[in-house]
PDB file of N, CA and C in Angstrom:
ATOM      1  N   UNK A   1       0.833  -1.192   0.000  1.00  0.00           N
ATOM      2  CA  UNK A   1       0.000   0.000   0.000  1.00  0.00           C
ATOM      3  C   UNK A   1       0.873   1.250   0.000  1.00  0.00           C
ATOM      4  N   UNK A   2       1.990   1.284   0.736  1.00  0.00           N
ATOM      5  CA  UNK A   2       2.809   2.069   0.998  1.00  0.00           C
ATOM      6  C   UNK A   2       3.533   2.741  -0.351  1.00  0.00           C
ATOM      7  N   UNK A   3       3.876   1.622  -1.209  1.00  0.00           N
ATOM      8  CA  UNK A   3       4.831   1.573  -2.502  1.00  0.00           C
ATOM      9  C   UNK A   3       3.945   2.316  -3.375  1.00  0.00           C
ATOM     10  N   UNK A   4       2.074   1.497  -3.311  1.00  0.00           N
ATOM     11  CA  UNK A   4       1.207   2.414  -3.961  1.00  0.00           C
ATOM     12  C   UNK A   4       1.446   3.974  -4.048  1.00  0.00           C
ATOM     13  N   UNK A   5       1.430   4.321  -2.743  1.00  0.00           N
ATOM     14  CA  UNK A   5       0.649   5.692  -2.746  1.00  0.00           C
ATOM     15  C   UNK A   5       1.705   6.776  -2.808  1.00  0.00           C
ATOM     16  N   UNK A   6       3.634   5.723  -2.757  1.00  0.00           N
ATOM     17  CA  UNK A   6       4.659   6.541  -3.521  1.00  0.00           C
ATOM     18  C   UNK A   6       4.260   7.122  -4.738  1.00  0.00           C
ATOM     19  N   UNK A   7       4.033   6.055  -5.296  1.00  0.00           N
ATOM     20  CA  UNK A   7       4.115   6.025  -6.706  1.00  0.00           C
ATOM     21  C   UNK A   7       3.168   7.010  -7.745  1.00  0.00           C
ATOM     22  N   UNK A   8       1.963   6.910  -6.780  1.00  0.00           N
ATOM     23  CA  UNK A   8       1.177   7.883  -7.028  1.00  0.00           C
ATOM     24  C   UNK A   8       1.522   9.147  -7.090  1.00  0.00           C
ATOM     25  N   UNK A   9       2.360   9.861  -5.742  1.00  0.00           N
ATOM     26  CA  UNK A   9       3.018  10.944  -5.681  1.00  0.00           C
ATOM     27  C   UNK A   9       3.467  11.031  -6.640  1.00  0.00           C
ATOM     28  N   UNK A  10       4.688  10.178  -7.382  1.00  0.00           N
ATOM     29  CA  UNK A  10       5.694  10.602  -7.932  1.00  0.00           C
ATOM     30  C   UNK A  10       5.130  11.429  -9.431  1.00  0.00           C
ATOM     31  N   UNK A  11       4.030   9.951  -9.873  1.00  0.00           N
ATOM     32  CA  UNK A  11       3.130  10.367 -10.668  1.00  0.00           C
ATOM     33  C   UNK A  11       2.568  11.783 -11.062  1.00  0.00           C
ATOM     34  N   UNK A  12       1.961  12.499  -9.532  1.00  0.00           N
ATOM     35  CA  UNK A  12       1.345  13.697  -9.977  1.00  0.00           C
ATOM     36  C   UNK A  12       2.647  14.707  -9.617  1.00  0.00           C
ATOM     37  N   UNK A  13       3.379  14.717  -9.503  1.00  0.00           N
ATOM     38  CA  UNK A  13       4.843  15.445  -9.220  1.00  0.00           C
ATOM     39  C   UNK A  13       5.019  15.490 -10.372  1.00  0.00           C
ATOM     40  N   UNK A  14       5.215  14.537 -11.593  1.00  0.00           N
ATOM     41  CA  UNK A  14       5.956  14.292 -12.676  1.00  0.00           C
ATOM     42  C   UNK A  14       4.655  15.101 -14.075  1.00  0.00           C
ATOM     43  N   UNK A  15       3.235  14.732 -13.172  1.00  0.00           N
ATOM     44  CA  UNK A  15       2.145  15.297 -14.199  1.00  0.00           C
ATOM     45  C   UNK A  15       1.963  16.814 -14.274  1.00  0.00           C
ATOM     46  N   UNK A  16       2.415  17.271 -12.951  1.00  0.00           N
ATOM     47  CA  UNK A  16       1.856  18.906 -12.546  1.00  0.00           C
ATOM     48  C   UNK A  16       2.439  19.795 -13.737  1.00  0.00           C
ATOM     49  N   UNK A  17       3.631  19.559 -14.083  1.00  0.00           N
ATOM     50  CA  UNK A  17       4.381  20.560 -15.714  1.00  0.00           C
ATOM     51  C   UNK A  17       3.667  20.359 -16.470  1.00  0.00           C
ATOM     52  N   UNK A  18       3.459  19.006 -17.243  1.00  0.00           N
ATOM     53  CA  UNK A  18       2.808  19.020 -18.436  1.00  0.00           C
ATOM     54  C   UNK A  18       1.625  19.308 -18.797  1.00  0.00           C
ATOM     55  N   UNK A  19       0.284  19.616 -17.279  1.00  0.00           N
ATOM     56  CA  UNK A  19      -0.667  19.792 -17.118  1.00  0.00           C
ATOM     57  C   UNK A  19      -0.761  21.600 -17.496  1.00  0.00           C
ATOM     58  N   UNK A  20       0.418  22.032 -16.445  1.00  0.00           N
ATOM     59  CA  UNK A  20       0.343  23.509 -16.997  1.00  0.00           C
ATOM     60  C   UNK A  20       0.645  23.609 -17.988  1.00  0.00           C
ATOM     61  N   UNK A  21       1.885  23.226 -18.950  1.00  0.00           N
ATOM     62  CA  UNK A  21       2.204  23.545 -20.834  1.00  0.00           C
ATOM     63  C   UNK A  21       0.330  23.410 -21.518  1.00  0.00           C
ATOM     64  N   UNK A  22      -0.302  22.114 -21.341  1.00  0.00           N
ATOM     65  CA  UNK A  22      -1.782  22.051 -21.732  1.00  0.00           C
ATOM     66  C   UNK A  22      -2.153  23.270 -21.397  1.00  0.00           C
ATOM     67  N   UNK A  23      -1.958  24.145 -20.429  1.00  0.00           N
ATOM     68  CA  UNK A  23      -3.940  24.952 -20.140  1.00  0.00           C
ATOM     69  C   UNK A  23      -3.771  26.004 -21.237  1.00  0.00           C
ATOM     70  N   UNK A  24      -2.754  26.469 -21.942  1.00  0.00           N
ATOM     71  CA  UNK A  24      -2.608  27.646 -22.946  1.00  0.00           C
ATOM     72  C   UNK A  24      -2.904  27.119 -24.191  1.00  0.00           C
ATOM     73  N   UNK A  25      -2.523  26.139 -24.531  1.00  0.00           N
ATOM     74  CA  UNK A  25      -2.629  25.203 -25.695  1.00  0.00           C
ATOM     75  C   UNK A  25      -3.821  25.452 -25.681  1.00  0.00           C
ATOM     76  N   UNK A  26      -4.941  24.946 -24.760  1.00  0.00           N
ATOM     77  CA  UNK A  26      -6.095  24.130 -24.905  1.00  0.00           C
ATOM     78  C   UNK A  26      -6.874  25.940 -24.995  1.00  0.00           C
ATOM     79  N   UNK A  27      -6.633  26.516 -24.329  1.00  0.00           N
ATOM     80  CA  UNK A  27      -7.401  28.149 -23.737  1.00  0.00           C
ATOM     81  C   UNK A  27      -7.208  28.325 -25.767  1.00  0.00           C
ATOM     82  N   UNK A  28      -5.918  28.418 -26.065  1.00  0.00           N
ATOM     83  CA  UNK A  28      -6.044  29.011 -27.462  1.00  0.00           C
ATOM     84  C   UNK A  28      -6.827  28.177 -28.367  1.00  0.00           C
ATOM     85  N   UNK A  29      -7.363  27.111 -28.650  1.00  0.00           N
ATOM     86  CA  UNK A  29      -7.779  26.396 -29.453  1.00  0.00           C
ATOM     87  C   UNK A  29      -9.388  27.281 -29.295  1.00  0.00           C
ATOM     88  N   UNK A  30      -9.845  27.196 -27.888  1.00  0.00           N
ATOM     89  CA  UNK A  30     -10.996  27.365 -27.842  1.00  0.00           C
ATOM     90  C   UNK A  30     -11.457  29.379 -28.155  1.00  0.00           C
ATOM     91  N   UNK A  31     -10.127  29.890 -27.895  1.00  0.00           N
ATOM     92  CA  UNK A  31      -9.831  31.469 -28.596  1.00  0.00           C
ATOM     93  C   UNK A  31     -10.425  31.367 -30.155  1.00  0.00           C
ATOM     94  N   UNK A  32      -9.209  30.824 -30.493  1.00  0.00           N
ATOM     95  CA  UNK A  32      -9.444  30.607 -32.128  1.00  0.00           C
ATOM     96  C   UNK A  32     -10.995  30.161 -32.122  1.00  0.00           C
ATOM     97  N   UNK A  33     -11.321  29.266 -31.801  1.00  0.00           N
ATOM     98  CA  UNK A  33     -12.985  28.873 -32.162  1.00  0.00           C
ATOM     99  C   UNK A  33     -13.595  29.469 -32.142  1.00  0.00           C
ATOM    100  N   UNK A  34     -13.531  30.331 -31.593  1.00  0.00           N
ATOM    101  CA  UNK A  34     -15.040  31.554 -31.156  1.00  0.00           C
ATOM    102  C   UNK A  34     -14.428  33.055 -31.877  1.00  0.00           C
ATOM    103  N   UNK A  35     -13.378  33.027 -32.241  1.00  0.00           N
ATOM    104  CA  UNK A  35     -13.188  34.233 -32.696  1.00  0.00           C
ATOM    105  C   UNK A  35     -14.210  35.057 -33.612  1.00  0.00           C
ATOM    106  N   UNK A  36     -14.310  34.319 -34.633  1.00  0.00           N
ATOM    107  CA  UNK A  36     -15.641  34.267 -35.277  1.00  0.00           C
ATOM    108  C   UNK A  36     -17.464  33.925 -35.635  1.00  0.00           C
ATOM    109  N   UNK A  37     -16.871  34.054 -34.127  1.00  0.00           N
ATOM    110  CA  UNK A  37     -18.586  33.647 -33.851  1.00  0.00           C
ATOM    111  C   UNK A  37     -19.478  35.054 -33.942  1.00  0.00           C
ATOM    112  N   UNK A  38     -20.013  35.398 -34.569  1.00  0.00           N
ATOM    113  CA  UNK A  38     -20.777  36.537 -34.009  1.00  0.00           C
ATOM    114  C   UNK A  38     -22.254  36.373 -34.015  1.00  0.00           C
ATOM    115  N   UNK A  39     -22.957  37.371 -33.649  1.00  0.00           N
ATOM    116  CA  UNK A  39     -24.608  37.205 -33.520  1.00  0.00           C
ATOM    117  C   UNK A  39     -24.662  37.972 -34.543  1.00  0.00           C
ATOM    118  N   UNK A  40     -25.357  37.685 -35.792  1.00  0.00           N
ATOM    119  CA  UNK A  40     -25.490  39.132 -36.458  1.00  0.00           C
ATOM    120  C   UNK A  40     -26.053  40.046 -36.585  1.00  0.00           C
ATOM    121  N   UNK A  41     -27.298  40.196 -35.134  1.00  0.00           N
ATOM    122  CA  UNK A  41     -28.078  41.482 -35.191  1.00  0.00           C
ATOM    123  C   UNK A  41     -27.795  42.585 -34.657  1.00  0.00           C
ATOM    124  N   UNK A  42     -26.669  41.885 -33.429  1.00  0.00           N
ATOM    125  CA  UNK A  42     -25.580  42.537 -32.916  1.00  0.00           C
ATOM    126  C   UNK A  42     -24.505  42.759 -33.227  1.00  0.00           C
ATOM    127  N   UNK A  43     -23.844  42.220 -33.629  1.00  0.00           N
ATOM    128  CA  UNK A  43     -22.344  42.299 -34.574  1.00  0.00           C
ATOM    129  C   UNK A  43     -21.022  42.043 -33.339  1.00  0.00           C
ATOM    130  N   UNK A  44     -21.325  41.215 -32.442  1.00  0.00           N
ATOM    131  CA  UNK A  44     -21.046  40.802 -30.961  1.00  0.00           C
ATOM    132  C   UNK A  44     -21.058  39.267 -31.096  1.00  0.00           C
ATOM    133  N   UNK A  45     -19.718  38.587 -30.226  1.00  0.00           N
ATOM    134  CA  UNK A  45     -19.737  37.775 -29.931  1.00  0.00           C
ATOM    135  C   UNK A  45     -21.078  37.112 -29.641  1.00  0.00           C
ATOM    136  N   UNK A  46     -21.559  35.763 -29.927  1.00  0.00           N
ATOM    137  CA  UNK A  46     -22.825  35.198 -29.400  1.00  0.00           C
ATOM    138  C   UNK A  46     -22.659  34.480 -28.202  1.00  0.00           C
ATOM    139  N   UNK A  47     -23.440  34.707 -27.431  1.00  0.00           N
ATOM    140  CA  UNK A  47     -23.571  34.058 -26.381  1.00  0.00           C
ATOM    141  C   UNK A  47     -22.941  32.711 -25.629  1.00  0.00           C
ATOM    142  N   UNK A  48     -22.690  32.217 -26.634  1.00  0.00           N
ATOM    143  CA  UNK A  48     -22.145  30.638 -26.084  1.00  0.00           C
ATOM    144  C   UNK A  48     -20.142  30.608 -26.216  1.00  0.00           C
ATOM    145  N   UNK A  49     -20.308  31.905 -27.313  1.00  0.00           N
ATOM    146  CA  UNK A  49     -18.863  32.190 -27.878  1.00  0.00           C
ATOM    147  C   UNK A  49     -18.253  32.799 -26.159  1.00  0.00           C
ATOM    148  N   UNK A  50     -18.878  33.800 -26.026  1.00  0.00           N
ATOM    149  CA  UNK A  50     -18.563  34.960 -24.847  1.00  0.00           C
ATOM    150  C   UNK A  50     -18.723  33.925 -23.325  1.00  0.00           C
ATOM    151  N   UNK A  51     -19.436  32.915 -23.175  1.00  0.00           N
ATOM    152  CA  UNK A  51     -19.478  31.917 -22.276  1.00  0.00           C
ATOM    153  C   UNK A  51     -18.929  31.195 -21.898  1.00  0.00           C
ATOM    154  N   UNK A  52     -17.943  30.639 -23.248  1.00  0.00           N
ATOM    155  CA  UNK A  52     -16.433  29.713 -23.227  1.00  0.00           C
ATOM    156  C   UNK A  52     -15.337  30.788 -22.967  1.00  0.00           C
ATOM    157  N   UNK A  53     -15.330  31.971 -23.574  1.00  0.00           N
ATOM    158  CA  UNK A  53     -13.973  32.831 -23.286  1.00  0.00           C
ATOM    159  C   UNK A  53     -14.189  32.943 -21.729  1.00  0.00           C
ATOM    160  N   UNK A  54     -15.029  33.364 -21.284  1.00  0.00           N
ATOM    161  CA  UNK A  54     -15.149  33.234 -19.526  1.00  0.00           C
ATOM    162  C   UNK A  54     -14.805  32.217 -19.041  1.00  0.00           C
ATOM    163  N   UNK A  55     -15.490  31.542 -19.334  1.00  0.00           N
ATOM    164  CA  UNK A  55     -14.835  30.163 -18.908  1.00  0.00           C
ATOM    165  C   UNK A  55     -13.304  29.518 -19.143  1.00  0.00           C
ATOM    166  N   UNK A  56     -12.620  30.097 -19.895  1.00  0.00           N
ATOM    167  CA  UNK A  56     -11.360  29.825 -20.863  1.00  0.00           C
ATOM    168  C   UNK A  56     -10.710  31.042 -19.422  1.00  0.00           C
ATOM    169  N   UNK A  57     -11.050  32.227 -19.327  1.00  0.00           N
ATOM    170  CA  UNK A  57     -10.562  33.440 -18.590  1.00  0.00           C
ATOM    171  C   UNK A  57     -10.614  32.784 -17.197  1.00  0.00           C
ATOM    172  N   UNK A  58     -11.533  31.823 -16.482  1.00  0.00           N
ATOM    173  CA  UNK A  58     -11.489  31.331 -15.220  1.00  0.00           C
ATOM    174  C   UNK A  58     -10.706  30.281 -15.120  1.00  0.00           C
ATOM    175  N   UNK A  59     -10.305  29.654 -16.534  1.00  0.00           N
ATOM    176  CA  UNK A  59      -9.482  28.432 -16.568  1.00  0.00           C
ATOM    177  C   UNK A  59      -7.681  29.179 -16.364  1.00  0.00           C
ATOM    178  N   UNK A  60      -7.113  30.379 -17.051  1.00  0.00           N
ATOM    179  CA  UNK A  60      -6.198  30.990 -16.868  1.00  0.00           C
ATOM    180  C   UNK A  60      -5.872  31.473 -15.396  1.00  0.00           C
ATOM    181  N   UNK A  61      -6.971  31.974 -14.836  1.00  0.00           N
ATOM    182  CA  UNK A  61      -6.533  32.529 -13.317  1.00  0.00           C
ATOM    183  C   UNK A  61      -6.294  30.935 -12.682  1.00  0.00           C
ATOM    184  N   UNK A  62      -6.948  30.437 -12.932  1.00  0.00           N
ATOM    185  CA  UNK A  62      -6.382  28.798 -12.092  1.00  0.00           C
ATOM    186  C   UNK A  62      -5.272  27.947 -12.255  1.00  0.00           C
ATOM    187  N   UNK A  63      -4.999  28.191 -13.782  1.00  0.00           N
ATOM    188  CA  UNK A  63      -3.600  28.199 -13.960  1.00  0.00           C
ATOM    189  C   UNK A  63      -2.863  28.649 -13.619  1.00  0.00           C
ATOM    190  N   UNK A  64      -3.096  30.369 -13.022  1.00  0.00           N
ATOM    191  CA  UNK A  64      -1.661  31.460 -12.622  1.00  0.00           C
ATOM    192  C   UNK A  64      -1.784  30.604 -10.744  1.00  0.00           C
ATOM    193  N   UNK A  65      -2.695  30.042 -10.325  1.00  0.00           N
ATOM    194  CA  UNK A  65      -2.923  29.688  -9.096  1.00  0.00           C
ATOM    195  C   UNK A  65      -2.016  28.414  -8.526  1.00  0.00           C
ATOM    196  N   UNK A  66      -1.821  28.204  -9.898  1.00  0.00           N
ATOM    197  CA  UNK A  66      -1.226  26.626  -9.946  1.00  0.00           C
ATOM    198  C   UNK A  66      -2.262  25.002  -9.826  1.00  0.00           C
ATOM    199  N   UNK A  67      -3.486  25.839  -9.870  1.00  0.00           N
ATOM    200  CA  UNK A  67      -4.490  24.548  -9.858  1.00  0.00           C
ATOM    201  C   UNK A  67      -4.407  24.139 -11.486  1.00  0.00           C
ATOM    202  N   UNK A  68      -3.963  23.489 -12.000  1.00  0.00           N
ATOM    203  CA  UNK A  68      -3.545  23.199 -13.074  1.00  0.00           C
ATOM    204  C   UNK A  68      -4.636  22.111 -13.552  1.00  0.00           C
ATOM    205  N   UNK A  69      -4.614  21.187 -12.837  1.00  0.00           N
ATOM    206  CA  UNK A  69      -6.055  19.684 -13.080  1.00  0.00           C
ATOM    207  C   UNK A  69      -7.702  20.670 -13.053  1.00  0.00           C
ATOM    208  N   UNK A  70      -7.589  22.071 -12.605  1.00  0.00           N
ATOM    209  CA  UNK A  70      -9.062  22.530 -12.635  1.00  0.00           C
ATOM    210  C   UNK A  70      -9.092  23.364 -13.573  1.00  0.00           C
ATOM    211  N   UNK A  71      -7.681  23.712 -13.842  1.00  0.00           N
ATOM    212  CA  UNK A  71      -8.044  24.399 -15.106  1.00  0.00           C
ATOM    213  C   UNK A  71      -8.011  23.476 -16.619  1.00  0.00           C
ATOM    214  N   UNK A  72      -7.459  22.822 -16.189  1.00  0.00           N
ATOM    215  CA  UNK A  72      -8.001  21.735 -17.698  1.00  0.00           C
ATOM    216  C   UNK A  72      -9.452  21.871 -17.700  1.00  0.00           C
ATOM    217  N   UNK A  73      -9.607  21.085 -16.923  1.00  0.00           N
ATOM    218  CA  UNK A  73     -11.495  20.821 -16.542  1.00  0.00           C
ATOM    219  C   UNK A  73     -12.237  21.900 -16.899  1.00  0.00           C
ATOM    220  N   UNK A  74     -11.952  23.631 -16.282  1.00  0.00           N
ATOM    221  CA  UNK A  74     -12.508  24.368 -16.733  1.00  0.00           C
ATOM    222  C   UNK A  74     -12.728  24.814 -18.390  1.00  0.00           C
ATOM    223  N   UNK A  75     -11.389  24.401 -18.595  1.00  0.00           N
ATOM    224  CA  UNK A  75     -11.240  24.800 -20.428  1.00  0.00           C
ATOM    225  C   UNK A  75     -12.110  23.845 -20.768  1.00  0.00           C
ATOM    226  N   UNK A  76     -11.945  22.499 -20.783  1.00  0.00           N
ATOM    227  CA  UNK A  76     -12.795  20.920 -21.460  1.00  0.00           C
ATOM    228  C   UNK A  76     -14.473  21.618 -21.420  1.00  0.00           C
ATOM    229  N   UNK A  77     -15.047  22.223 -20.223  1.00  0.00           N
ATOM    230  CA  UNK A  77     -16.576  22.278 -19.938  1.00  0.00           C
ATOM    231  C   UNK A  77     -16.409  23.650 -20.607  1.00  0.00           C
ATOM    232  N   UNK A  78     -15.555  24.462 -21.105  1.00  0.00           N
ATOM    233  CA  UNK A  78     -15.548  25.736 -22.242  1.00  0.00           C
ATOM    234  C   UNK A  78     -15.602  25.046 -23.652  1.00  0.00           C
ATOM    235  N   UNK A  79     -14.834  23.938 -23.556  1.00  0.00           N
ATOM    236  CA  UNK A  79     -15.111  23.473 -25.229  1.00  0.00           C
ATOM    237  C   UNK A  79     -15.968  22.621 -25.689  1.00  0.00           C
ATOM    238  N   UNK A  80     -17.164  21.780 -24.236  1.00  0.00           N
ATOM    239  CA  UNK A  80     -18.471  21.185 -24.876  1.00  0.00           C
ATOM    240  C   UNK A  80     -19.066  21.920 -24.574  1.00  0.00           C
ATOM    241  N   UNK A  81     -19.313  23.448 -24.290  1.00  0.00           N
ATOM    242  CA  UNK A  81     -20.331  24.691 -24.564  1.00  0.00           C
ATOM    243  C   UNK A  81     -20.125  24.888 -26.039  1.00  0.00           C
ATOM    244  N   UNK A  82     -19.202  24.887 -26.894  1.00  0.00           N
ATOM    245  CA  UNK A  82     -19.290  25.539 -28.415  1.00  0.00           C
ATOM    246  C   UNK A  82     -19.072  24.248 -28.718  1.00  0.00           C
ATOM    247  N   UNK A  83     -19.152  23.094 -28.226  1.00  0.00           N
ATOM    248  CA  UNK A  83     -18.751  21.970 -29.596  1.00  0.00           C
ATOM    249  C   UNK A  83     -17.395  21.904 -30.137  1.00  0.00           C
ATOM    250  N   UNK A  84     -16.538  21.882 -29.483  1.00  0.00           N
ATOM    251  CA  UNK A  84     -15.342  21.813 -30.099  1.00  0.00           C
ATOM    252  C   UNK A  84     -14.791  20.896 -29.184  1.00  0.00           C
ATOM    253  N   UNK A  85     -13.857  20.021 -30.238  1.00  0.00           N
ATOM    254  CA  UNK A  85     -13.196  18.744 -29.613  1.00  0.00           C
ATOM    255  C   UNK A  85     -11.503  19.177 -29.468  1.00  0.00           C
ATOM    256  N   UNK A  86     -10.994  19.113 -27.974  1.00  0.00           N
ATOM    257  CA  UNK A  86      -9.692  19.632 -28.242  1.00  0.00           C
ATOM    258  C   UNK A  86      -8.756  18.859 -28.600  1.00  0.00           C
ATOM    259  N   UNK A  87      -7.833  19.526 -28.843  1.00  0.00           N
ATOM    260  CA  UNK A  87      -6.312  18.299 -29.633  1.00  0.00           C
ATOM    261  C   UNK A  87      -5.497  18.995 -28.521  1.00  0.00           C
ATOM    262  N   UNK A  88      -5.632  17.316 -27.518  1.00  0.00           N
ATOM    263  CA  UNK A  88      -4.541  17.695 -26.596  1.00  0.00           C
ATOM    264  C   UNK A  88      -2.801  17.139 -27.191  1.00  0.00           C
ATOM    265  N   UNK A  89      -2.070  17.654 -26.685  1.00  0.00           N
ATOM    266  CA  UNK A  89      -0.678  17.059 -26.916  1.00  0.00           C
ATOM    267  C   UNK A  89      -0.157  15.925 -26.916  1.00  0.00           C
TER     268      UNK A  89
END
């Protein structure tokens, strides 16, 4: 049990970098997606566009926090609001 729950450590020790390189990757994919979204009666982002960038913007402060595993999560539930499938690394 002991050896387990090393190993585990070492695991998320070894995951915490590559988790942060992801949250910019993933934040820009879902940038680019919505860039062009607009409403056109407004000539304004649409609603679901402006919903993921928030969400993409709450995924960045959690990144500068170092919660790195919530900001994935936050970006992922930003990119099944617009339908977009991300290309992780």
């Amino acid at each position: 049990m002991r050896t387990l729950l090393m190993a585990l450590a070492v695991v998320g020790l070894l995951a915490g970098p590559g988790l942060a390189d992801q949250s910019h990757s993933l934040v820009q994919q879902v940038y680019d997606d919505t860039a062009f979204r607009f409403d056109e009666k407004t000539s304004r982002l649409d609603s679901l566009a402006l919903g993921a960038r928030f969400l993409c913007d709450e995924a960045l402060a959690l990144h500068d926090a170092g919660k790195y595993t919530e900001a994935i999560a936050k970006v992922k539930e930003a990119a099944k609001l617009i339908g977009l499938t991300l290309r992780m690394k």
